[in-house]
N, C-alpha and C. Protein backbone atom coordinates (compact mmCIF):
# COMPACT_ATOMS: atom_id res chain seq x y z
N UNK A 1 -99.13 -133.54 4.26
CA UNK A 1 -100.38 -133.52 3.53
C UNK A 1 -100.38 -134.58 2.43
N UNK A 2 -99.14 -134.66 1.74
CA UNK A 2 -99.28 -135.92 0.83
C UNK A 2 -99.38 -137.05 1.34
N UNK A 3 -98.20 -137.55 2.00
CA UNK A 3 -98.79 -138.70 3.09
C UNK A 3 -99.51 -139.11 3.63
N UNK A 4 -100.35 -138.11 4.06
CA UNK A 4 -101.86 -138.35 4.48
C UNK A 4 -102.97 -138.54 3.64
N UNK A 5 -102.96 -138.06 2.49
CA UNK A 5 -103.25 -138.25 1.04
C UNK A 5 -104.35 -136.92 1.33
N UNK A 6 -103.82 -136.01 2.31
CA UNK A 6 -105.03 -134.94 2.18
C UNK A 6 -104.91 -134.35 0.46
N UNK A 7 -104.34 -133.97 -0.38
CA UNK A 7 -104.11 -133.06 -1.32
C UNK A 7 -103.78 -134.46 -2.63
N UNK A 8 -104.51 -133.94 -3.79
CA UNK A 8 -104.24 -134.73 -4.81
C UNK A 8 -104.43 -134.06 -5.76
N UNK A 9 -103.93 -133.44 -6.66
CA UNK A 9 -102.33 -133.99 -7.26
C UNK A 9 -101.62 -133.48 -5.82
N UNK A 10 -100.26 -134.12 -5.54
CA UNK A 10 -99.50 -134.07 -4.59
C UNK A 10 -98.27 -132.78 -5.14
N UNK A 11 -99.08 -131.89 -5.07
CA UNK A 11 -98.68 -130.05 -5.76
C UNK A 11 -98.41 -128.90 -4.75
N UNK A 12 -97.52 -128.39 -5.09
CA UNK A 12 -97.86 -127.36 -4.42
C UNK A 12 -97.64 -125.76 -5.50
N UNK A 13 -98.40 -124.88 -5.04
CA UNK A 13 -97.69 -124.15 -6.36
C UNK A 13 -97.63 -122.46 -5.78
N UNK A 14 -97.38 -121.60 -6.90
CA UNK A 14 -96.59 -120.75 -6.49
C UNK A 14 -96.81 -119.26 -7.25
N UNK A 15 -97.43 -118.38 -7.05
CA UNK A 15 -97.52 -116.86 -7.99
C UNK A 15 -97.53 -116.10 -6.83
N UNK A 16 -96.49 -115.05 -6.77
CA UNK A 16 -95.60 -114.60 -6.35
C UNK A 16 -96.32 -112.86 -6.66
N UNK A 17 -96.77 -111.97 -6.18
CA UNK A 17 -97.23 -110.81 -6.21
C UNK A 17 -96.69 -109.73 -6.06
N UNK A 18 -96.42 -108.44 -6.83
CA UNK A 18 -96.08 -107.57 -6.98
C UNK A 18 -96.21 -106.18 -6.49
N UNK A 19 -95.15 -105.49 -5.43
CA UNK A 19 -96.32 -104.10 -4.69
C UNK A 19 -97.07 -104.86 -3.72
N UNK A 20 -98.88 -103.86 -4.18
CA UNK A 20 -100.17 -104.15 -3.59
C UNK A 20 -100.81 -105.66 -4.12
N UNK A 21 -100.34 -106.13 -4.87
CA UNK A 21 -100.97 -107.24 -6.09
C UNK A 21 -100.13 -108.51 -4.26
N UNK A 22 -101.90 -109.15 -4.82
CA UNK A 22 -101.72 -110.51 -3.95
C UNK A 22 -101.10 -111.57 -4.77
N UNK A 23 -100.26 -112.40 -3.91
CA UNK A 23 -99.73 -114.05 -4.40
C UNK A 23 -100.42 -114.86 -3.99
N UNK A 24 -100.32 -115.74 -4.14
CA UNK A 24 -100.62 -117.11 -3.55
C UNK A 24 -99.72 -118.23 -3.44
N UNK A 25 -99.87 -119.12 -2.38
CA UNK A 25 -99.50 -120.40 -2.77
C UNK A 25 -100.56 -121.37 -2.75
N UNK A 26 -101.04 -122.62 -3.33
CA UNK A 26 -101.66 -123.30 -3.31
C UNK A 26 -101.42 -124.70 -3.26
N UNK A 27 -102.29 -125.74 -2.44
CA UNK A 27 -101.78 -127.09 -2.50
C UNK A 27 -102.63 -128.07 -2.90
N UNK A 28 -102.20 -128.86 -3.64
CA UNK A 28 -102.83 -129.98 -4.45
C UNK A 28 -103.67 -129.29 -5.35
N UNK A 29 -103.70 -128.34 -5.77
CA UNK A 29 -104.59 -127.43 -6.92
C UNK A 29 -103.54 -126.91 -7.66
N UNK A 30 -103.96 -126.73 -9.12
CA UNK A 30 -102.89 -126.22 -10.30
C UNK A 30 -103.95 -124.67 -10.99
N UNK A 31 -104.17 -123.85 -10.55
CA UNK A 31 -104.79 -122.45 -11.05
C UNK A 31 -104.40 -122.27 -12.73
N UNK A 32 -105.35 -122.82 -12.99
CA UNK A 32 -105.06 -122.36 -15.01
C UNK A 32 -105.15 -121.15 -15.14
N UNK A 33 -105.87 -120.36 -14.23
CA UNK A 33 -105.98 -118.92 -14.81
C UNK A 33 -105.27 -118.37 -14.47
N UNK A 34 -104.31 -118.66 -13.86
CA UNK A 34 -102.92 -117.35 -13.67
C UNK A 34 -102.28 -116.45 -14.53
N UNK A 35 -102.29 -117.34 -15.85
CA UNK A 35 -101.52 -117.40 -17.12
C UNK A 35 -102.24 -117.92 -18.31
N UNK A 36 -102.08 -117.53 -19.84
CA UNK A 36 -103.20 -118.33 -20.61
C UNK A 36 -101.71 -119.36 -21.08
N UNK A 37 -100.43 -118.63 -20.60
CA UNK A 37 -99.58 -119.25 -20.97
C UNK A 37 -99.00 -121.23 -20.18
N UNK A 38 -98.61 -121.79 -21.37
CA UNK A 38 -98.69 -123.68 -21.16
C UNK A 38 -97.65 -123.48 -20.04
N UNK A 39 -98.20 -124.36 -19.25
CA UNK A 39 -96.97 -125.45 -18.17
C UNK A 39 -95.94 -125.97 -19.00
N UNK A 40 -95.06 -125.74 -18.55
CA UNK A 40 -93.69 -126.88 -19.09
C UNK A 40 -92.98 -127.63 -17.78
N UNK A 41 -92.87 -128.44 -17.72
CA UNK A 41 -92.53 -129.22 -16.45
C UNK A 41 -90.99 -129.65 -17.22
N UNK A 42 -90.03 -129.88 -15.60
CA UNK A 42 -88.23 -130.27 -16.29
C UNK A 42 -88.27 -130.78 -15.11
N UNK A 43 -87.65 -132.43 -14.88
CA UNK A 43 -86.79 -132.99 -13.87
C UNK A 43 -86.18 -132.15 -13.05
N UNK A 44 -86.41 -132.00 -12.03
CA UNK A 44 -85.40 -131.79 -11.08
C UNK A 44 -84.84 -132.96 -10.45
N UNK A 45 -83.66 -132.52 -9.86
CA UNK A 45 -82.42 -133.27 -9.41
C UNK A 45 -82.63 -132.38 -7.08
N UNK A 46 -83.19 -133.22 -6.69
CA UNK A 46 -83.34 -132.97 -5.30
C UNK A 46 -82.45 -133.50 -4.69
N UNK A 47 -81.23 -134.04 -5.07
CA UNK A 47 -79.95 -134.80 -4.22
C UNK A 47 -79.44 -133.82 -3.21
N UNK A 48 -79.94 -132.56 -3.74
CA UNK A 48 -78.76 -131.87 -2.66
C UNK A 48 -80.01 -130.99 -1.36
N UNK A 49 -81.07 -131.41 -1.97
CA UNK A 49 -82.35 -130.83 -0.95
C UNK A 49 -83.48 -129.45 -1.45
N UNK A 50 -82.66 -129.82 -3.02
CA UNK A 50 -83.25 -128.23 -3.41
C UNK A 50 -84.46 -128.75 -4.62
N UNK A 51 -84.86 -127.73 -5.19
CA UNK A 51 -85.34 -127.83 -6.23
C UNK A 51 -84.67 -127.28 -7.45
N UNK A 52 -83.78 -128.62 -7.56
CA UNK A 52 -82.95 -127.72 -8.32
C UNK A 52 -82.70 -128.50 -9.89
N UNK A 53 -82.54 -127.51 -11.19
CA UNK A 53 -83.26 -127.76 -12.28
C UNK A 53 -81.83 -127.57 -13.40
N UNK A 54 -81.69 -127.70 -14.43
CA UNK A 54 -81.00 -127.81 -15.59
C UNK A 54 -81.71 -126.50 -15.85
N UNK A 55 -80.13 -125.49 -16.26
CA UNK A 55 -80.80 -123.90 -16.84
C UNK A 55 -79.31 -123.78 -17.67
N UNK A 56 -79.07 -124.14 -19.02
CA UNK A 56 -77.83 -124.21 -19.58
C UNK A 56 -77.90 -123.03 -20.92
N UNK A 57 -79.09 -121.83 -20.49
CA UNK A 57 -78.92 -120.79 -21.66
C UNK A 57 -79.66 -119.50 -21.37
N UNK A 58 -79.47 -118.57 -21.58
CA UNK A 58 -79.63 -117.43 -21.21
C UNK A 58 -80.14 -116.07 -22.24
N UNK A 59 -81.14 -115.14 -22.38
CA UNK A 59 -80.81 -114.07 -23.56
C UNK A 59 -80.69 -112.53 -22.97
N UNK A 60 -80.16 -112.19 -23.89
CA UNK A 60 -79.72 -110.77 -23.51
C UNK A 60 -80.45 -110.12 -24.95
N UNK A 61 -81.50 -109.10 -24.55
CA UNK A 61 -81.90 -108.51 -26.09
C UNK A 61 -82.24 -109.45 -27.04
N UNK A 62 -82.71 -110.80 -27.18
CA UNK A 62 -83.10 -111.45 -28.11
C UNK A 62 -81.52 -112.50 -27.87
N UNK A 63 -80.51 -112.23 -27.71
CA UNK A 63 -79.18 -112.98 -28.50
C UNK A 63 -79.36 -114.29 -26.91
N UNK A 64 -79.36 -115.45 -27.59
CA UNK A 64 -79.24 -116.35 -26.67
C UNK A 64 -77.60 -116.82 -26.47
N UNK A 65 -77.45 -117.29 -24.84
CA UNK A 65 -75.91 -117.42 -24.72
C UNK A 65 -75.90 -118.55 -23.49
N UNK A 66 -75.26 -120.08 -24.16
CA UNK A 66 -75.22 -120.91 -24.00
C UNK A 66 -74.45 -120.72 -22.51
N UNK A 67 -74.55 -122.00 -21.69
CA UNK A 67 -74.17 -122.43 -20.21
C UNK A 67 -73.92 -123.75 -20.26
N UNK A 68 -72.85 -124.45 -20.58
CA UNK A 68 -72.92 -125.58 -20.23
C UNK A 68 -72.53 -126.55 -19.27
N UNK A 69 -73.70 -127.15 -18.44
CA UNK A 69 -74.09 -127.84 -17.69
C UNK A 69 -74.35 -127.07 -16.12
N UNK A 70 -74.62 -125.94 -16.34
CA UNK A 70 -75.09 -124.85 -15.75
C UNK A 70 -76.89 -125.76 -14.90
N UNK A 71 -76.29 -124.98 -13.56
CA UNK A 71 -78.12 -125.16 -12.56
C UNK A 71 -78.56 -124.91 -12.18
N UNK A 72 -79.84 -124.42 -11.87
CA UNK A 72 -79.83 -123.56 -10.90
C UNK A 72 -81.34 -124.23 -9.72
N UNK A 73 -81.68 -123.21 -8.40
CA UNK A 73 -82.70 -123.78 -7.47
C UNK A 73 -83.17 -123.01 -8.00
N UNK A 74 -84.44 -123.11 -7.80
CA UNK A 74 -85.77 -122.12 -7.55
C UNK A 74 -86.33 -121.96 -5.94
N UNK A 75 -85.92 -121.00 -6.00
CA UNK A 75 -86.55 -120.70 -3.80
C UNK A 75 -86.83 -119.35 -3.90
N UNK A 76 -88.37 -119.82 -3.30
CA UNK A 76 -88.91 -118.52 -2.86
C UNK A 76 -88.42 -117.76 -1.62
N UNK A 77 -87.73 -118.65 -0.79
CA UNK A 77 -86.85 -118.00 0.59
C UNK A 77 -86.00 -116.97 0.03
N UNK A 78 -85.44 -116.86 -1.32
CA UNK A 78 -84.52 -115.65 -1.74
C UNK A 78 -84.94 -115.09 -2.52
N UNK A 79 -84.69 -113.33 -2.31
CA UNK A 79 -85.14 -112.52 -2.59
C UNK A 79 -84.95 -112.34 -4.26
N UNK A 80 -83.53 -112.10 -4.36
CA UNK A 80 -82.76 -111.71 -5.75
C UNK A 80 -82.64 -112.94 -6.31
N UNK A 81 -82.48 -112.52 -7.98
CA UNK A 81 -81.94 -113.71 -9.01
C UNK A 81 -80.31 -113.27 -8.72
N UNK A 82 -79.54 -114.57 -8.74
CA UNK A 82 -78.25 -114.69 -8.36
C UNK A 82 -77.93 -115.75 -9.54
N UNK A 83 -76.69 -115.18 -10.06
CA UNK A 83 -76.72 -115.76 -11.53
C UNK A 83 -75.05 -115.80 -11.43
N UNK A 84 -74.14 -116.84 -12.27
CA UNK A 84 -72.57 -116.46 -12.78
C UNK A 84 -72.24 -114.59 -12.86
N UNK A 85 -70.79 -114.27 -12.14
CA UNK A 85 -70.65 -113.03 -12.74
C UNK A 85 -70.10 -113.03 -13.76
N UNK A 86 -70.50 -113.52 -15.34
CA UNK A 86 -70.21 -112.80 -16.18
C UNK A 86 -71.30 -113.06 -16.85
N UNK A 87 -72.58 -113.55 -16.16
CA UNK A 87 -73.82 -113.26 -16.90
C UNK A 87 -74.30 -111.80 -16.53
N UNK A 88 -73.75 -111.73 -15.13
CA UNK A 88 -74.04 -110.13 -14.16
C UNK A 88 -73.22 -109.20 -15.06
N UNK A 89 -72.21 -109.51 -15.25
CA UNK A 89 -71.63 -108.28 -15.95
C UNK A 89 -71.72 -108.32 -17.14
N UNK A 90 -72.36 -109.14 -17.80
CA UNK A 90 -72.93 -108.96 -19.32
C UNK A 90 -74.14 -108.17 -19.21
N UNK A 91 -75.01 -108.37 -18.42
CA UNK A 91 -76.72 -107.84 -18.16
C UNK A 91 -76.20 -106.51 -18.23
N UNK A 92 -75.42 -105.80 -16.95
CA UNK A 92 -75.24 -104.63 -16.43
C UNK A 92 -74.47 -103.75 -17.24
N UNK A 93 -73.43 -104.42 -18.21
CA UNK A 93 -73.00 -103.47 -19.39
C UNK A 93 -73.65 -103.45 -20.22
N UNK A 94 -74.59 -103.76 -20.59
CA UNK A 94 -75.84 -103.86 -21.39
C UNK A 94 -76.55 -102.37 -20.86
N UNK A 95 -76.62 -102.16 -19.41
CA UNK A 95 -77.14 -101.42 -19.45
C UNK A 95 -76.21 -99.60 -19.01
N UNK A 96 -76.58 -98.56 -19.83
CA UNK A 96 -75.85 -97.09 -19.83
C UNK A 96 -76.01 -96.89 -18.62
N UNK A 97 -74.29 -96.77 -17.54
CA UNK A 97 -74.15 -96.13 -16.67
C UNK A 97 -74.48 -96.94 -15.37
N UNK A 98 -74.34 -98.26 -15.40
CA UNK A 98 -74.90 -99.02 -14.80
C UNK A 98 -73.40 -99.36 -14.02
N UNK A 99 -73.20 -99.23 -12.51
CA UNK A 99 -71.86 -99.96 -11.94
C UNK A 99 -71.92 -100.88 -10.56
N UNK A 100 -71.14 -100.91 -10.55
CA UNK A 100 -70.73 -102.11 -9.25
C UNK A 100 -70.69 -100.91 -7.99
N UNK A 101 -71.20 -101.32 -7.19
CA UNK A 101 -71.66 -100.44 -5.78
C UNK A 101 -70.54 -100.85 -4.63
N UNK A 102 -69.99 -100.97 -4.21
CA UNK A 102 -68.88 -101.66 -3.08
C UNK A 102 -69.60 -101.77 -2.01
N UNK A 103 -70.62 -100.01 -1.81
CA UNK A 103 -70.98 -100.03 -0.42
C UNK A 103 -72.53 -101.02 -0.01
N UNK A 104 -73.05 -100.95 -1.41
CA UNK A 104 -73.73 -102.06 -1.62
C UNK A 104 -74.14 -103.31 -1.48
N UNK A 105 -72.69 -103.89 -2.31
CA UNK A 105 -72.35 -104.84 -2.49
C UNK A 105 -73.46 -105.58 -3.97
N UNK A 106 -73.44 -104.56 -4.59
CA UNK A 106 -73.86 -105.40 -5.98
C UNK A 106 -73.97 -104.13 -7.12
N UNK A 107 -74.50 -104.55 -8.04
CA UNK A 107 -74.12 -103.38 -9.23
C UNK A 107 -76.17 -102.66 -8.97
N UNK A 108 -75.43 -101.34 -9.43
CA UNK A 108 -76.88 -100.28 -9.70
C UNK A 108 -76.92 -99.11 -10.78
N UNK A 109 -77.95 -99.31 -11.31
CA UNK A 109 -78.00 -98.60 -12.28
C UNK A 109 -78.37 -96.71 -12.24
N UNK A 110 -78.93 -95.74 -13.32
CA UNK A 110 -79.76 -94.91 -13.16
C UNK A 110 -80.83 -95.16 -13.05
N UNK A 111 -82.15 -94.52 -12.61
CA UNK A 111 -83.13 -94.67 -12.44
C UNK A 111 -83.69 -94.69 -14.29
N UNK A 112 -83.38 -93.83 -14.22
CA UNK A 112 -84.57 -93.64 -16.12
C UNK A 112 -83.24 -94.44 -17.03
N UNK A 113 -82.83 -95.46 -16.59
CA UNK A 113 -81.86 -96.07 -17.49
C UNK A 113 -82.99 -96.88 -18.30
N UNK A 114 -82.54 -97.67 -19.44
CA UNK A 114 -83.20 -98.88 -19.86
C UNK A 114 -82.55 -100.07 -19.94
N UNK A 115 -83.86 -101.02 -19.44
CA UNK A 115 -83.50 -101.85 -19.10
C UNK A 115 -83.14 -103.16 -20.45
N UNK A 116 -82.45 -104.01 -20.22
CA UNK A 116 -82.73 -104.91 -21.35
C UNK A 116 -83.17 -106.25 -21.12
N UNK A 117 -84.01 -106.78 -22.17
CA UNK A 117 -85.08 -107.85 -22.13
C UNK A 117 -83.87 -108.87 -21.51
N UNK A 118 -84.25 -109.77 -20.50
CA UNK A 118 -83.65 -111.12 -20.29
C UNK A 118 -84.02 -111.88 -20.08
N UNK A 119 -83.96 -113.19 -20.62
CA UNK A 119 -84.38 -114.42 -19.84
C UNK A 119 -83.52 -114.98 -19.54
N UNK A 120 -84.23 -116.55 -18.70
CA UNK A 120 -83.23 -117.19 -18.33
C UNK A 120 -83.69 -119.04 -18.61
N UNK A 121 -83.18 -119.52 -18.71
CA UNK A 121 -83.83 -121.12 -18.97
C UNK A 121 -83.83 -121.95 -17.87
N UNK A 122 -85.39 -122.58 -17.70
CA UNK A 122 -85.78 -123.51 -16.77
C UNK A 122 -85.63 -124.82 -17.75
N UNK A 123 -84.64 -125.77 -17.51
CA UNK A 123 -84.86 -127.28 -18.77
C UNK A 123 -84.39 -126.26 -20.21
N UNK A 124 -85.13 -127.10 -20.88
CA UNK A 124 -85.14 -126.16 -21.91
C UNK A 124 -86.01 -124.85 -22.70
N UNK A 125 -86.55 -124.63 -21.57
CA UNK A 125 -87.64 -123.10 -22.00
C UNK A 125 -87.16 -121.95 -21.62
N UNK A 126 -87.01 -121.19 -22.15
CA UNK A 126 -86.73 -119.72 -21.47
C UNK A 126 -87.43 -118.97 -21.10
N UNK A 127 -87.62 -118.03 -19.82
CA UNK A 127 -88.53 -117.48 -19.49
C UNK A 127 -88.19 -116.34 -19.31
N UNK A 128 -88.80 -114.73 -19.57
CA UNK A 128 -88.24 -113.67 -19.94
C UNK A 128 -88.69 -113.14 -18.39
N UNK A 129 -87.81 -112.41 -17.75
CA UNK A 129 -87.34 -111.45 -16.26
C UNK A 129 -88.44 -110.36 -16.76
N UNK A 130 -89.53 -109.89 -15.74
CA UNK A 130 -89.83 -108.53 -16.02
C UNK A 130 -88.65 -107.65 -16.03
N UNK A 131 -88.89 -106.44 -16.61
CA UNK A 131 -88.03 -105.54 -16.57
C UNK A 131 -88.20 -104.64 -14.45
N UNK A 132 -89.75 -104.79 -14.72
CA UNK A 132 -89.51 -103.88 -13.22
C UNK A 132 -89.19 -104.66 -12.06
N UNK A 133 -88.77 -106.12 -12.12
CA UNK A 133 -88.45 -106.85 -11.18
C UNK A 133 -86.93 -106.67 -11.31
N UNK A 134 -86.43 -106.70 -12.31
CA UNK A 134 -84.87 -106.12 -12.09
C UNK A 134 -84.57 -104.81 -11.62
N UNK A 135 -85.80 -103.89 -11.97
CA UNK A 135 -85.16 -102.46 -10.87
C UNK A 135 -85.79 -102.52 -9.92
N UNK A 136 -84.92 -103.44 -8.75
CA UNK A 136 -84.96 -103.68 -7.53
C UNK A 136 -85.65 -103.00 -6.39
N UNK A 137 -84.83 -101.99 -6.78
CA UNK A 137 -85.07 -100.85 -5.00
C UNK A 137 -84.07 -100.15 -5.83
N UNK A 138 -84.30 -98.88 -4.37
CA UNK A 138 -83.82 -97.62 -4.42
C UNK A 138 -82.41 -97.99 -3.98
N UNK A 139 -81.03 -97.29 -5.02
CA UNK A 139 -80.15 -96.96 -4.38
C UNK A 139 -79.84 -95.75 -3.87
N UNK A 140 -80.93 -94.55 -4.44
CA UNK A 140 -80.34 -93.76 -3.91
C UNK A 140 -79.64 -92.58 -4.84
N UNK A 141 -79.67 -91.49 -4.82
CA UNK A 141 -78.91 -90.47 -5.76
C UNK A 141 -79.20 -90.70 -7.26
N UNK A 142 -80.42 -91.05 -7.58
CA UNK A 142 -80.56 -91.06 -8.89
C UNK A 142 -80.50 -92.66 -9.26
N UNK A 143 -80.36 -93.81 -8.44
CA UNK A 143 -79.84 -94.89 -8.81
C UNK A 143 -80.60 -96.08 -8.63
N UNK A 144 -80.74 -97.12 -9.18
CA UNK A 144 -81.54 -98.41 -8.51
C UNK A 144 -80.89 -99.48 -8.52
N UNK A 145 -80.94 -100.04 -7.11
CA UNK A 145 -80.53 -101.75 -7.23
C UNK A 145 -80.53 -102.72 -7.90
N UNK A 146 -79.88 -103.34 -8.53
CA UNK A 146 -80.27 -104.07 -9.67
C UNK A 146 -80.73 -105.25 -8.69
N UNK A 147 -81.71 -106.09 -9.16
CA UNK A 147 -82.41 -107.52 -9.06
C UNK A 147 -81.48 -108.55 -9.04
N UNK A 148 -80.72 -108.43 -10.22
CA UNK A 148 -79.86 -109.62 -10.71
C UNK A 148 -78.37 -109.12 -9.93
N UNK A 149 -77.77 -110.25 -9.18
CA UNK A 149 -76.84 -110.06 -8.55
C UNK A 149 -75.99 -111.20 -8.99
N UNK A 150 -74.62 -111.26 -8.23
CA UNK A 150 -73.63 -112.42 -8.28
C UNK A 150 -74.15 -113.46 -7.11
N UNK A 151 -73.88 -114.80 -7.88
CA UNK A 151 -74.17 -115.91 -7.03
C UNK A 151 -72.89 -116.45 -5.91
N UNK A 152 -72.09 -115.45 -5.85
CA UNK A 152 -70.73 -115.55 -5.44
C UNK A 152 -69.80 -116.75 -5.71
N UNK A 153 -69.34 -117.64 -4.76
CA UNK A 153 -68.96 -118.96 -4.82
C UNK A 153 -69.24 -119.92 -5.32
N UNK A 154 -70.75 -119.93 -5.28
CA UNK A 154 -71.79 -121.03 -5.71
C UNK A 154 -71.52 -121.59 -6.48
N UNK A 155 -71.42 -122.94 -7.35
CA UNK A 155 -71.79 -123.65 -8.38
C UNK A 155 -72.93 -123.76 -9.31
N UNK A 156 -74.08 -122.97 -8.61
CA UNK A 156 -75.32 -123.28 -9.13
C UNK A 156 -75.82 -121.80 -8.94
N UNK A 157 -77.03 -121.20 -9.68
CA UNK A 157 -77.72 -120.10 -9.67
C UNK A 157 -79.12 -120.68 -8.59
N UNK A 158 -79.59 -119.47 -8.26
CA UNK A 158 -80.92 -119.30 -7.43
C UNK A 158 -81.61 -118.30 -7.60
N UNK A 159 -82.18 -118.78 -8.64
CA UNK A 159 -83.48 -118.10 -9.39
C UNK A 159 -84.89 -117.74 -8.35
N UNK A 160 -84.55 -116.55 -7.31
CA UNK A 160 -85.33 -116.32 -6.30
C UNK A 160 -86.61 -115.15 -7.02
N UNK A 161 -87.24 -114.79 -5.92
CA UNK A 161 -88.39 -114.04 -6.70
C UNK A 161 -88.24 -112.97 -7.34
N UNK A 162 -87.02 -112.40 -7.87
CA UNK A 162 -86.80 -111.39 -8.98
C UNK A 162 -87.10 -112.50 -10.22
N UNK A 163 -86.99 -113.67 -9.97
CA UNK A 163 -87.59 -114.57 -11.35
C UNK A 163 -88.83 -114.96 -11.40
N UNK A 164 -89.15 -115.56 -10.17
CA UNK A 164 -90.34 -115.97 -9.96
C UNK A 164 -91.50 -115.57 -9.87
N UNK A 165 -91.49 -113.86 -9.84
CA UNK A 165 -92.65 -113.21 -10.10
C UNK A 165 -93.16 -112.88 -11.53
N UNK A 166 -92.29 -113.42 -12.42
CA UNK A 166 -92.53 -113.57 -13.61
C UNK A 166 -93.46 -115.04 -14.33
N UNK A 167 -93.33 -115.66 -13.45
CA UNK A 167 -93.69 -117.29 -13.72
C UNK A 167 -94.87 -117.74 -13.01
N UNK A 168 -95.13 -118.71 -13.25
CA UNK A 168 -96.51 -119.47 -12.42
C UNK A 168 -95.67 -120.95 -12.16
N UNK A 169 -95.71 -121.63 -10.75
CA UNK A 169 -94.61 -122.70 -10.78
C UNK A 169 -95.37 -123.29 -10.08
N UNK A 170 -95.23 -124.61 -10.53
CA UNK A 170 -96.02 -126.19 -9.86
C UNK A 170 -94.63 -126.68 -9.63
N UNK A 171 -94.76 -127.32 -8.29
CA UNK A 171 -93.70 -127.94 -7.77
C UNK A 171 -94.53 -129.53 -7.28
N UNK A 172 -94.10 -130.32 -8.73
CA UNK A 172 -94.83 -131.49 -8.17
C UNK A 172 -93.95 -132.61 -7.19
N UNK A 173 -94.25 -133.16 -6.15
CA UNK A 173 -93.32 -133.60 -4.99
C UNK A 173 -93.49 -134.90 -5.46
N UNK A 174 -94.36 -135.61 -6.36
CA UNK A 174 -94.71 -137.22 -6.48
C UNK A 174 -93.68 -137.63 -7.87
N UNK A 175 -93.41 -136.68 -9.02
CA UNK A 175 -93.01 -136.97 -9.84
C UNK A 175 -91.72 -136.36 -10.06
N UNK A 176 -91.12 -135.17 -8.75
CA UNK A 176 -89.80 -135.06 -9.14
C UNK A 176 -89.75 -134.02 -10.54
N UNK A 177 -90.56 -133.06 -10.56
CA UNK A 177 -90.44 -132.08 -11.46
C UNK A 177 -90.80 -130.66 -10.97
N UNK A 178 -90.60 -129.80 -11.89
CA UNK A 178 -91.12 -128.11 -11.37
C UNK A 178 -91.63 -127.84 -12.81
N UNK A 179 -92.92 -127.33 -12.98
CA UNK A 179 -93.57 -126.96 -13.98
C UNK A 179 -93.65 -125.50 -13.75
N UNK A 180 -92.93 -124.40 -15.59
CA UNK A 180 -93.40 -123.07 -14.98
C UNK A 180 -94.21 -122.94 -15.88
N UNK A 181 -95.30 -121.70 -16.16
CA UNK A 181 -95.63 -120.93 -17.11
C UNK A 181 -95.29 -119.39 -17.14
N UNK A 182 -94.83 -118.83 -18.05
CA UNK A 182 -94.69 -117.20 -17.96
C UNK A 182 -96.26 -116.78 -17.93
N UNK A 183 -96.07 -115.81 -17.13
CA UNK A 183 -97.15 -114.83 -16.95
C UNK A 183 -96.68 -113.64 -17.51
N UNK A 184 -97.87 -113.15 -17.99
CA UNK A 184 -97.44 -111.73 -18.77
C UNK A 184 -97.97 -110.25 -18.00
N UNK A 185 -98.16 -110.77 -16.90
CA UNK A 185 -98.39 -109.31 -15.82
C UNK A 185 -96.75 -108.82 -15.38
C-alpha cells in the first residue's frame, strides 16, 4: 500500500480492545480521538525485523527503576508483556500471595489481591499497564494469571497486548519510528 502510494501518511496504527470493546487497526489514518492523550514518537531500530524500541526504565508504585540499554518489540502477534525476570519478580512480590505456578509455567496471583501501578518505558516516556490487563485469566482455585511474564532467554522484552491495550500506537514505516499515546480506558 505504501509503494503504491495508496495510503498517506505511510501509517499504520493500532487500539487494541478489551472483552466486548472493539479495536481497530487503521492505515494511513492517525485517529486523534482514541486518546485526548499526545503522541510521542521514539526511533526504532528494525535491523533485526522488529519494531523494536529503546525501553531503559520501569515503575513499580510510583518508584522508577532504571535498565540500562534495555529493548524491547512491540507485537501485536503476542499475547503477554514479557519483561527481564527480576522485573517479574519485583512486580509479583509486590504483590500479597502472589507465586510462581510450575504447572503453569508463570507466576499467579489471588483473585481479590491488589494489584500495583506499573509502567514501562517506550524511548523515554513511560506508559502505565492497566491493572485489569495484568489479571490475565483464570488460574483457577481462587487465583489469576498474571499478564506480565518472563521473557526467558531473550535479550530484549516484547511488550505484547497486555501493554498495548493500554496505548494508542502509530507505527510509521517512512520515518522509522512508533508513536504511542496512553489511553485512559
Amino acid at each position: 500500500m505504501i509503494n503504491k502510494k495508496l495510503i498517506n501518511p505511510p501509517v499504520f496504527t493500532v487500539k487494541l480492545g478489551r472483552g466486548e470493546e472493539a479495536g481497530f487497526y487503521s492505515f494511513g489514518f492517525i485517529d486523534t480521538s482514541v486518546t485526548p492523550n499526545p503522541i510521542t514518537y521514539t526511533p526504532v531500530d528494525n535491523s533485526q525485523g522488529f519494531w523494536q524500541v529503546q525501553s531503559t526504565s520501569w515503575t513499580l508504585n510510583g518508584e522508577t527503576k532504571e535498565r540500562s540499554g534495555n529493548t524491547t518489540i512491540l507485537d501485536t502477534g503476542t499475547t503477554l508483556l514479557l519483561v527481564a525476570d527480576d522485573v517479574v519478580d519485583a512486580i509479583y512480590g509486590a504483590i500479597e500471595g502472589a507465586t510462581y505456578d510450575d504447572e503453569q509455567g508463570g507466576y499467579k496471583f489471588p483473585s481479590n489481591a491488589t494489584i500495583p501501578e506499573v509502567s514501562f518505558a517506550v524511548g523515554d516516556t513511560l506508559y502505565k499497564v492497566n491493572p485489569q490487563d495484568i489479571a490475565f485469566g483464570d488460574a483457577g482455585d481462587g487465583y489469576t494469571f498474571g499478564g506480565i511474564q518472563s521473557r526467558g532467554d531473550l535479550d530484549f522484552d516484547i511488550f505484547g497486548d497486555v501493554f498495548l491495550k493500554s496505548v494508542y500506537v502509530v507505527f510509521n514505516q517512512s520515518e522509522k519510528t512508533v508513536g504511542l499515546a496512553q489511553r485512559d480506558d
